[in-house]
Protein backbone atom coordinates (compact mmCIF):
# COMPACT_ATOMS: atom_id res chain seq x y z
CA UNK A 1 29.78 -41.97 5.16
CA UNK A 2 30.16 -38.88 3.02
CA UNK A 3 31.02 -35.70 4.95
CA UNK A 4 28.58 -34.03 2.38
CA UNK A 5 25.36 -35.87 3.75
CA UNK A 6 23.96 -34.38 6.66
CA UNK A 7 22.59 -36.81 9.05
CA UNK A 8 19.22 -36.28 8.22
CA UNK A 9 19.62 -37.11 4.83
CA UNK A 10 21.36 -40.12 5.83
CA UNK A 11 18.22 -41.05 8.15
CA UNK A 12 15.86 -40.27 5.23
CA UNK A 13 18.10 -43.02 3.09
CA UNK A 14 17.79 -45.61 5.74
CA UNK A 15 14.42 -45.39 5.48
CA UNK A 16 14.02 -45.78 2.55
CA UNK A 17 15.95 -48.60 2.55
CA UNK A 18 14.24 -50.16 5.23
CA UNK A 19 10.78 -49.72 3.55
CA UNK A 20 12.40 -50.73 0.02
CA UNK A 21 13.16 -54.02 2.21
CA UNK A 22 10.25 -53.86 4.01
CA UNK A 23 8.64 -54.48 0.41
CA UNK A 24 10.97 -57.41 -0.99
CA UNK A 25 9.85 -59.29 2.26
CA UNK A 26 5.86 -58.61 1.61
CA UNK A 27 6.45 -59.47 -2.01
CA UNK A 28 4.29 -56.00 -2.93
CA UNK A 29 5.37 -53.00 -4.93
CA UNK A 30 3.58 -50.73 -3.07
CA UNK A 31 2.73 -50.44 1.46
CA UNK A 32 -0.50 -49.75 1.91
CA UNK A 33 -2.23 -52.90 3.59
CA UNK A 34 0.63 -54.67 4.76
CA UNK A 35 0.42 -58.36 5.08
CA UNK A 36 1.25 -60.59 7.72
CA UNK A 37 4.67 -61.02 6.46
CA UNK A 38 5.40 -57.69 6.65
CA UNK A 39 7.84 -55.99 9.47
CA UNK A 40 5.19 -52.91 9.15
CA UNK A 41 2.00 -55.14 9.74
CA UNK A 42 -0.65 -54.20 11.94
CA UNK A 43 -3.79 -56.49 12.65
CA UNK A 44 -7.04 -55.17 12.19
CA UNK A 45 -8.43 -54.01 15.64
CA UNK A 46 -11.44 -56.48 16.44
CA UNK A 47 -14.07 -55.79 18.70
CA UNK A 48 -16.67 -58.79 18.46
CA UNK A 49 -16.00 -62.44 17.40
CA UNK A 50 -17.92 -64.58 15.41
CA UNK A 51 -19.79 -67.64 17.64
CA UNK A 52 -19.51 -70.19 15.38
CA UNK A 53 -15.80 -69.82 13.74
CA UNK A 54 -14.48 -67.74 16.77
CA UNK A 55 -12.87 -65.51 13.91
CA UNK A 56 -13.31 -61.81 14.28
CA UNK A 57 -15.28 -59.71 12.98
CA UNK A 58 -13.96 -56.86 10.67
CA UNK A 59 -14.83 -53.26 9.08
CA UNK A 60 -17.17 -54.47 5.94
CA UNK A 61 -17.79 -58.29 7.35
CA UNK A 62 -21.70 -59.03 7.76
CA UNK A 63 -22.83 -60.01 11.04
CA UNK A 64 -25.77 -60.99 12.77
CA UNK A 65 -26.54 -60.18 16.47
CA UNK A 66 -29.21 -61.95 18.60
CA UNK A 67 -31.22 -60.89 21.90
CA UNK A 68 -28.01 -62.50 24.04
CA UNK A 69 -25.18 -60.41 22.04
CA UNK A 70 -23.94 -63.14 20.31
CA UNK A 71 -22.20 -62.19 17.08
CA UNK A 72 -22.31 -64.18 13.75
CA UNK A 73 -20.78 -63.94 10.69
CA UNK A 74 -23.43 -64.12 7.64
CA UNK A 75 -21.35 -66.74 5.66
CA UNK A 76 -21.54 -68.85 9.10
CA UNK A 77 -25.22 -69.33 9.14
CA UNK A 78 -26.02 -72.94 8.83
CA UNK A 79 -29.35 -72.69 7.92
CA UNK A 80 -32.67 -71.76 8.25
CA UNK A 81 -33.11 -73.84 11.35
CA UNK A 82 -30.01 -73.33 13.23
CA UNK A 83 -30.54 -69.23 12.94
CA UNK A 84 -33.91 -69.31 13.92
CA UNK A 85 -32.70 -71.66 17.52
CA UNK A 86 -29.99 -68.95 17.78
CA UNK A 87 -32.42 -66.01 17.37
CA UNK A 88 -34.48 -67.73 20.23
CA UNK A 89 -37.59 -68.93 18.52
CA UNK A 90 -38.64 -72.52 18.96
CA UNK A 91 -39.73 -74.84 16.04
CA UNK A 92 -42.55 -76.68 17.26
CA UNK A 93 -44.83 -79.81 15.99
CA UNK A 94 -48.70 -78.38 15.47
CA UNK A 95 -50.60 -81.07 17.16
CA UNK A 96 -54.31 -82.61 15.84
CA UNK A 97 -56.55 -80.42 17.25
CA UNK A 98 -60.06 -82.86 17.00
């Protein structure tokens, strides 16, 4: 090491360094949103789950809650007659009335 470094330059370097690397790993030119390759990467906090795909659900995702505090992601509704059964509501056959 040079004498003329001080040791927090040095410290400064290895960072640099170690994000520089940090970067070759992730494949990006930039660390912002790491990826899951990434030494730096963080998972998004969750704090509900989908029902259906058991995947969580994130900051921007649309959801659907029913009465029982189910979650759902939007993309995972399966219909019109599954969501209405998950809501709750029945579908029922009118009968004849004579």
């Amino acid at each position: 090491m040079n004498k003329n470094v001080s040791i927090k330059e040095t410290n400064s370097l290895r960072k640099k360094d170690l994000v520089l690397k940090m970067l070759e790993i992730c494949g990006k030119s930039y660390c912002d949103n790491c990826s899951s390759r990434c030494p730096n990467y963080a998972p998004k906090k969750i704090s509900h789950y989908c029902s259906i795909c058991g995947e969580g659900i994130f900051e921007g995702d649309e959801y659907i809650e029913n009465d029982d505090g189910e979650y759902v992601h939007y993309d995972c509704i399966q219909g019109i007659r599954w969501l209405l059964e998950w809501l709750g509501y029945k579908v029922k056959n009118m009968e004849d009335i004579e």
